[in-house]
N, C-alpha and C. Protein backbone atom coordinates (compact mmCIF):
# COMPACT_ATOMS: atom_id res chain seq x y z
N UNK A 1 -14.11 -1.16 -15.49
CA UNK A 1 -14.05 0.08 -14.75
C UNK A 1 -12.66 0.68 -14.90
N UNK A 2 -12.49 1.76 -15.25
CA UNK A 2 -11.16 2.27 -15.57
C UNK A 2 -10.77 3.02 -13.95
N UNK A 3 -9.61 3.68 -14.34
CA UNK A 3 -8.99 3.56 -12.54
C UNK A 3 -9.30 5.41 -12.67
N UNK A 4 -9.09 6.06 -13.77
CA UNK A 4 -9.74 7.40 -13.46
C UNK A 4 -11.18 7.31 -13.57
N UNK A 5 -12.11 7.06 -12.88
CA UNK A 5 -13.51 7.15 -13.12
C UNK A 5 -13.88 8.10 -12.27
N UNK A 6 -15.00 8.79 -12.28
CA UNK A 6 -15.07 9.82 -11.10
C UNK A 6 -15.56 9.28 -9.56
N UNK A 7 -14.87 10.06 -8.99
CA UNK A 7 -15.45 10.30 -7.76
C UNK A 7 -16.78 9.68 -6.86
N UNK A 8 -16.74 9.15 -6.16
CA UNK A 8 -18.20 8.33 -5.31
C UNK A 8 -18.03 9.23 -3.93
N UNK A 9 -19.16 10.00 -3.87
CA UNK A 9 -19.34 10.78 -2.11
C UNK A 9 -20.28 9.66 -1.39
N UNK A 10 -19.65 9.74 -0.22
CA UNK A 10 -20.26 9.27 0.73
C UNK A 10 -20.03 9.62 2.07
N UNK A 11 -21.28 9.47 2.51
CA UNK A 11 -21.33 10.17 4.05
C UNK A 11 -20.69 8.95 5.16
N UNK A 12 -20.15 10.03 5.98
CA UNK A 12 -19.37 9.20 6.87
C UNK A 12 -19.10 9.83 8.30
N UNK A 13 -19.31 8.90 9.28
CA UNK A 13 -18.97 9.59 10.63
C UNK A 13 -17.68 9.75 11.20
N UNK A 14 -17.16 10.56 11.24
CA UNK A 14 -16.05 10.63 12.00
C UNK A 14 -15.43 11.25 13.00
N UNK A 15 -15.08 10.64 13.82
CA UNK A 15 -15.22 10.63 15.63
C UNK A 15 -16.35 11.44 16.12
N UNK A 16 -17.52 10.75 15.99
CA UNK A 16 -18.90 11.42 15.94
C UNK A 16 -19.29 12.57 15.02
N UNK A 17 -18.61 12.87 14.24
CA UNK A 17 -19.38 14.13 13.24
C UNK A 17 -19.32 13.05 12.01
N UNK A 18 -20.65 13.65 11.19
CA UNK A 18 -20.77 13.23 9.97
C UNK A 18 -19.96 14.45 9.00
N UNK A 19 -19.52 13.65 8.29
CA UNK A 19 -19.49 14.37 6.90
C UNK A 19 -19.41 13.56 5.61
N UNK A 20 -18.68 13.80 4.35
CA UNK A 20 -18.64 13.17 3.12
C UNK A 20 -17.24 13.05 2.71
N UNK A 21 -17.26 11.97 1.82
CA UNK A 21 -15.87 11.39 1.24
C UNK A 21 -16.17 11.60 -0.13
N UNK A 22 -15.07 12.04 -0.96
CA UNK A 22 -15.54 11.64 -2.35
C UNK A 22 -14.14 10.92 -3.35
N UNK A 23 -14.37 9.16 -3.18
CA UNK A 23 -13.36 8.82 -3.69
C UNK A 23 -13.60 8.30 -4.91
N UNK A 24 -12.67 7.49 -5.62
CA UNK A 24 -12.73 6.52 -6.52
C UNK A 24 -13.13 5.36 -6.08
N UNK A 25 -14.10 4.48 -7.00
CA UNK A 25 -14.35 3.49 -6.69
C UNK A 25 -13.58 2.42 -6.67
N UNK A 26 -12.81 2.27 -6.93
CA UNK A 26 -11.25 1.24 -6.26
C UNK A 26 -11.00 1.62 -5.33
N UNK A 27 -10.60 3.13 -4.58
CA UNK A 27 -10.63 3.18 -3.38
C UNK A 27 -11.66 3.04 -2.39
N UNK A 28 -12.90 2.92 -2.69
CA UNK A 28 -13.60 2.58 -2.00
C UNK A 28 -13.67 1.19 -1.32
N UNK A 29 -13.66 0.73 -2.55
CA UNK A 29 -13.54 -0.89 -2.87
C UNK A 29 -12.64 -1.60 -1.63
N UNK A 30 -11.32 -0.76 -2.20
CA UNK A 30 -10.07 -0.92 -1.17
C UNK A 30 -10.69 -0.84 0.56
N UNK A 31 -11.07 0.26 0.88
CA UNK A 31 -11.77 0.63 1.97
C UNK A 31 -12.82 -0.27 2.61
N UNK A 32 -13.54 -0.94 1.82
CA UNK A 32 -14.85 -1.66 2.50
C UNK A 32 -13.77 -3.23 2.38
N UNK A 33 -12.52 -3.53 1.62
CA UNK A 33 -11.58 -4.93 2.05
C UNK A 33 -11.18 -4.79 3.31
N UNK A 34 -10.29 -3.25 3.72
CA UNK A 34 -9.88 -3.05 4.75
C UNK A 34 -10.63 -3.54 6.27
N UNK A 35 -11.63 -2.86 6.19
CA UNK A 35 -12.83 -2.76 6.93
C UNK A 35 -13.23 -4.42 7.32
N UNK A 36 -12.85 -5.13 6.23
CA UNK A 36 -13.75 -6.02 6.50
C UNK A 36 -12.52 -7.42 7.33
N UNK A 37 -11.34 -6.97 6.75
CA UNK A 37 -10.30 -7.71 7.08
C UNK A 37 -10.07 -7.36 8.60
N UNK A 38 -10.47 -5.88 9.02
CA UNK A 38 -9.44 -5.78 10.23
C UNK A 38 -11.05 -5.55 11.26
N UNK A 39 -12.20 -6.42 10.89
CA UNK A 39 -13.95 -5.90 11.41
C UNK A 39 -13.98 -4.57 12.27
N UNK A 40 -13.70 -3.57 11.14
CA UNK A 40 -14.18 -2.23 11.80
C UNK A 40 -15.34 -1.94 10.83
N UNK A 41 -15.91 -0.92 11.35
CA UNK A 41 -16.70 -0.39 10.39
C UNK A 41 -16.05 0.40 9.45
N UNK A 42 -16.92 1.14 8.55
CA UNK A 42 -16.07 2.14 7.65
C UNK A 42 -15.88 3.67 8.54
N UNK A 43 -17.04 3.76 9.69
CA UNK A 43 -16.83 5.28 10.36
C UNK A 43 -15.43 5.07 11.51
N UNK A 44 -15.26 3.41 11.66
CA UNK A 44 -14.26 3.14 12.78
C UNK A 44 -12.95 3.57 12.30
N UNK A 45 -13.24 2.66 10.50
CA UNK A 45 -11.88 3.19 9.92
C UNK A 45 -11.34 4.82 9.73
N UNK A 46 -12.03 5.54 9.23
CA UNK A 46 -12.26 6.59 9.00
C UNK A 46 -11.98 7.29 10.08
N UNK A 47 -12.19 7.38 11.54
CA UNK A 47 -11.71 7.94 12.37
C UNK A 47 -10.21 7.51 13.19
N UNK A 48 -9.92 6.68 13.03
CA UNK A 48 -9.15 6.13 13.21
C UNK A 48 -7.81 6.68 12.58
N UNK A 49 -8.26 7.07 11.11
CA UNK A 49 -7.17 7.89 10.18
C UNK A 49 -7.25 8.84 10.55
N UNK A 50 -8.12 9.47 10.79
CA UNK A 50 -8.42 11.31 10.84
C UNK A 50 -7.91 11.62 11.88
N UNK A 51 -7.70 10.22 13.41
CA UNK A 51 -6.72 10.80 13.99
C UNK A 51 -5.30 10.76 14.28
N UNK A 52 -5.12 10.11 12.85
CA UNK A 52 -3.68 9.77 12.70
C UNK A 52 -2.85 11.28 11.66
N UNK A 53 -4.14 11.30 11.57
CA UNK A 53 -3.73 13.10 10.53
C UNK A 53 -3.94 14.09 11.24
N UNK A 54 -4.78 14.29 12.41
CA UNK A 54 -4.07 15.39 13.26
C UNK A 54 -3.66 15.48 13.69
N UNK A 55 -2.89 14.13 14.48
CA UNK A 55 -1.09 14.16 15.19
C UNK A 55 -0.39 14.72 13.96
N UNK A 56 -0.13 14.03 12.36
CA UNK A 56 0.80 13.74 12.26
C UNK A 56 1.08 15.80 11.40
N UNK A 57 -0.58 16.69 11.40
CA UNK A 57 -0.42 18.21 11.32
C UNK A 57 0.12 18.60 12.49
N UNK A 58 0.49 18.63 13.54
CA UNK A 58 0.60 18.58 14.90
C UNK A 58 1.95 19.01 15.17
N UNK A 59 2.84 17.49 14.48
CA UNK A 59 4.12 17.67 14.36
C UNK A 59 4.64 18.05 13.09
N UNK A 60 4.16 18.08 11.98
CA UNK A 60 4.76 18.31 10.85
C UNK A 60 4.72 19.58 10.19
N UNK A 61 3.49 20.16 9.39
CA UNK A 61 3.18 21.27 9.25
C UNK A 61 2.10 22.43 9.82
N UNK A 62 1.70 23.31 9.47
CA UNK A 62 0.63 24.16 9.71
C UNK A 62 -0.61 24.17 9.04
N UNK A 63 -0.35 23.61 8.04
CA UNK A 63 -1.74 22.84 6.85
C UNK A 63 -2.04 21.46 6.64
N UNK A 64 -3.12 21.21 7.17
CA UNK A 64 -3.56 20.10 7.67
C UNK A 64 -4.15 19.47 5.94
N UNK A 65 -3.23 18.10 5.50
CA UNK A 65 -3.64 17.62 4.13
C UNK A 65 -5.27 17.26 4.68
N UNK A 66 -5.74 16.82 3.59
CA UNK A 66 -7.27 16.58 3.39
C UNK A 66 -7.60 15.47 4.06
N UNK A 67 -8.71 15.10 4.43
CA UNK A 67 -9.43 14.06 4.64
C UNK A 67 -9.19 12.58 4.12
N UNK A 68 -9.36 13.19 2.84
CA UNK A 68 -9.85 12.66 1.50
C UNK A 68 -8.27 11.57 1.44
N UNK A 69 -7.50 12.90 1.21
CA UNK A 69 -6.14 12.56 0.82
C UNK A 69 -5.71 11.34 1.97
N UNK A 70 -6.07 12.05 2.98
CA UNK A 70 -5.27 11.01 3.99
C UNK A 70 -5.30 9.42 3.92
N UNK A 71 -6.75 9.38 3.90
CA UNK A 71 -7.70 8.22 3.44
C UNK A 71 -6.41 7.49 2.35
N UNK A 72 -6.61 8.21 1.15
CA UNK A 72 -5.69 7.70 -0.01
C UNK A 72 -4.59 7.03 0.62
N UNK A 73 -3.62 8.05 1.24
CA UNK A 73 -2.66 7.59 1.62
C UNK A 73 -2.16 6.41 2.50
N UNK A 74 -3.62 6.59 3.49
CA UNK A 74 -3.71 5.34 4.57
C UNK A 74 -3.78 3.90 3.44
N UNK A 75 -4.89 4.25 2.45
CA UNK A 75 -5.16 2.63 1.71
C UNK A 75 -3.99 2.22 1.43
N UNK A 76 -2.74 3.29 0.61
CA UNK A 76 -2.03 2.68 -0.09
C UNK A 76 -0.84 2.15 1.18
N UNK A 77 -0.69 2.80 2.34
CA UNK A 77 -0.22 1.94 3.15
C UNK A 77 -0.35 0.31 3.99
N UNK A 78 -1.97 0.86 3.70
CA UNK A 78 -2.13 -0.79 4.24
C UNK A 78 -1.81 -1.56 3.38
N UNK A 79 -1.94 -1.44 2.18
CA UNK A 79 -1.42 -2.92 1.32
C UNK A 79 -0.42 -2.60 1.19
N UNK A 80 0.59 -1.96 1.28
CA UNK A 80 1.97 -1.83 1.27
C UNK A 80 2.55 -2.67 2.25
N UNK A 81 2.24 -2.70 3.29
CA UNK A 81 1.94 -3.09 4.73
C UNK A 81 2.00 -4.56 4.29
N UNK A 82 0.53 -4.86 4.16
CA UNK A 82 0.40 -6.53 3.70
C UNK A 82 1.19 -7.20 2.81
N UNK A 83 1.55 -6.33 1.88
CA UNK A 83 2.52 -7.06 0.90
C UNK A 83 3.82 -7.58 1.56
N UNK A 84 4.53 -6.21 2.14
CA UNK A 84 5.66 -6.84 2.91
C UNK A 84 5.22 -7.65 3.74
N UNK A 85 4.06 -8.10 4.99
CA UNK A 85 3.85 -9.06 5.45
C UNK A 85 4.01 -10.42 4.83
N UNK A 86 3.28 -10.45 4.21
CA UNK A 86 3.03 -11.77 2.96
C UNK A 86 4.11 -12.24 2.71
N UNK A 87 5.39 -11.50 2.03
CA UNK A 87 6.41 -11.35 2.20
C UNK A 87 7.58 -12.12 2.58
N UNK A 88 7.37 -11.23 4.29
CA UNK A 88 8.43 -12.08 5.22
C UNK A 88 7.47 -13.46 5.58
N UNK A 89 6.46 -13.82 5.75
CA UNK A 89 5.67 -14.83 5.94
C UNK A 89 5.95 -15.75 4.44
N UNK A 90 6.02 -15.11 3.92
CA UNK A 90 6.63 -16.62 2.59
C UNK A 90 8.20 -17.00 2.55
N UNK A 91 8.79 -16.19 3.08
CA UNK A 91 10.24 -16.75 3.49
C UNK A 91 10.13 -17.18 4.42
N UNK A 92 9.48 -17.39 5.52
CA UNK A 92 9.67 -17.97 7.00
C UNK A 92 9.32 -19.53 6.31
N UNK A 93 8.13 -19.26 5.64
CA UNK A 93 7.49 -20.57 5.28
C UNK A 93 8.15 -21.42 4.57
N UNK A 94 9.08 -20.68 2.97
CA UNK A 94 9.89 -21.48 2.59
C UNK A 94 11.29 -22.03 3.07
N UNK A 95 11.61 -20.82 3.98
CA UNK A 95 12.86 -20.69 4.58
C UNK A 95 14.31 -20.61 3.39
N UNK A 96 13.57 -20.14 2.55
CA UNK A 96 14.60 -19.82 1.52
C UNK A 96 14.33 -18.26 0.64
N UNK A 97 15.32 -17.84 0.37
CA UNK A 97 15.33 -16.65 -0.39
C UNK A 97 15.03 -17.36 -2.46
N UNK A 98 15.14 -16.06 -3.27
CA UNK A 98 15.34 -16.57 -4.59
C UNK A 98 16.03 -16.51 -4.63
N UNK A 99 16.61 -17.30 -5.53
CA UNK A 99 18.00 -17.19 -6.16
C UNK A 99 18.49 -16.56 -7.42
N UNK A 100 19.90 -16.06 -7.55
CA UNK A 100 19.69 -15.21 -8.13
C UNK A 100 19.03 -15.90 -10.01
N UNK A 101 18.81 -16.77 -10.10
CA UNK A 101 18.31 -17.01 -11.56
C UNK A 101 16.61 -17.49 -11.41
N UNK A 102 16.15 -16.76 -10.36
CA UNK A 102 15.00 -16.91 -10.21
C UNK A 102 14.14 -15.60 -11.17
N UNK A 103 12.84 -16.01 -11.52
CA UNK A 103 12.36 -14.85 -11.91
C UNK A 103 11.86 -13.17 -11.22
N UNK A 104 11.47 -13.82 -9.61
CA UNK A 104 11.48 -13.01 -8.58
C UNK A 104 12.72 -11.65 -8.75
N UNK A 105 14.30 -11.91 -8.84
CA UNK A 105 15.55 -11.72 -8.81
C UNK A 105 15.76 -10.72 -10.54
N UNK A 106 14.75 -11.32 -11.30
CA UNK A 106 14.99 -10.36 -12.44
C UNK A 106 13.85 -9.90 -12.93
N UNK A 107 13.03 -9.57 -11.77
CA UNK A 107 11.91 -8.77 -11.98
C UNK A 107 12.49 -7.03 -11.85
N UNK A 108 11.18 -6.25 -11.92
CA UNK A 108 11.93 -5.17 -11.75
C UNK A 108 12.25 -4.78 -10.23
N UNK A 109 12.96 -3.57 -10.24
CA UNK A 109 13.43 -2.76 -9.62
C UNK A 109 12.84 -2.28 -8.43
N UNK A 110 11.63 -1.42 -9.14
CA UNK A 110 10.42 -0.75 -8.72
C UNK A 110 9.65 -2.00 -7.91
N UNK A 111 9.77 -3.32 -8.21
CA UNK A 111 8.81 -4.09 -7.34
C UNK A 111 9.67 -4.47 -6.64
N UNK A 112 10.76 -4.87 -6.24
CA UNK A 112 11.90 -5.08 -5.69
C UNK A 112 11.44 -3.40 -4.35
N UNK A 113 11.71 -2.57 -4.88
CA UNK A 113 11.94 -1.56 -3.93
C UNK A 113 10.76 -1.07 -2.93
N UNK A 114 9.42 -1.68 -3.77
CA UNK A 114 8.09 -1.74 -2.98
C UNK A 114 8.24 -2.79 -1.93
N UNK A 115 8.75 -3.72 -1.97
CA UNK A 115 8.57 -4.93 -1.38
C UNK A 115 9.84 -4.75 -0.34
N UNK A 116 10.72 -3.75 -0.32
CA UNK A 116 12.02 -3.99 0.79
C UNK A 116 11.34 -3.08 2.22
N UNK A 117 11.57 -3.29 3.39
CA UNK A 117 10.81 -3.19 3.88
C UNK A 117 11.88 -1.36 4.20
N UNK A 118 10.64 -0.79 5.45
CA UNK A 118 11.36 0.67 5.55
C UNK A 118 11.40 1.07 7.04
């Protein structure tokens, strides 16, 4: 399955109204892990974001980003989220950092800068 594939709609309730999603199937994918890790449903999840996106039009701008988008944005936070969890939970566990001639230490940058927390 390639990562541009088209679009999957699906109907979805959110905070009692139905409507439709139309994502990628990795994000979907992503979505029904979420769901299943934190036992919400997918309409629990789904509203749950939608009302994290009309606070955050509320305070920020006058154009409210998409649905769709938000969704996106929420997935890529939660595993952003988990990663740094995982993270500080594997240093507690080892109780050691890498060192610097570790491979961790001369990895890149970009994964280095995903992984520092914010």
């Amino acid at each position: 399955m390639s990562i541009v594939d088209k679009g999957i709609t699906q109907n979805v309730t959110v905070n009692g109204r139905r409507t439709s999603m139309k994502l990628e199937p990795e994000n979907w994918k992503a979505l029904e892990d979420i769901c299943r890790w934190e036992g919400l449903s997918l309409h629990e999840i789904c509203s749950l974001v939608d009302d994290l996106r009309d606070t955050d039009v509320a305070s920020e701008t006058a154009t409210a980003p998409t649905r769709t988008s938000t969704v996106r944005a929420f997935i890529i936070s939660y595993f952003r989220q988990a990663l740094h969890d995982l993270q500080q939970l594997s240093d507690v566990v080892t109780d050691t950092r890498p060192t610097a001639n570790s491979a961790i230490d001369r990895g890149s940058d970009r994964l280095k800068a995903l992984l520092a927390p914010r």
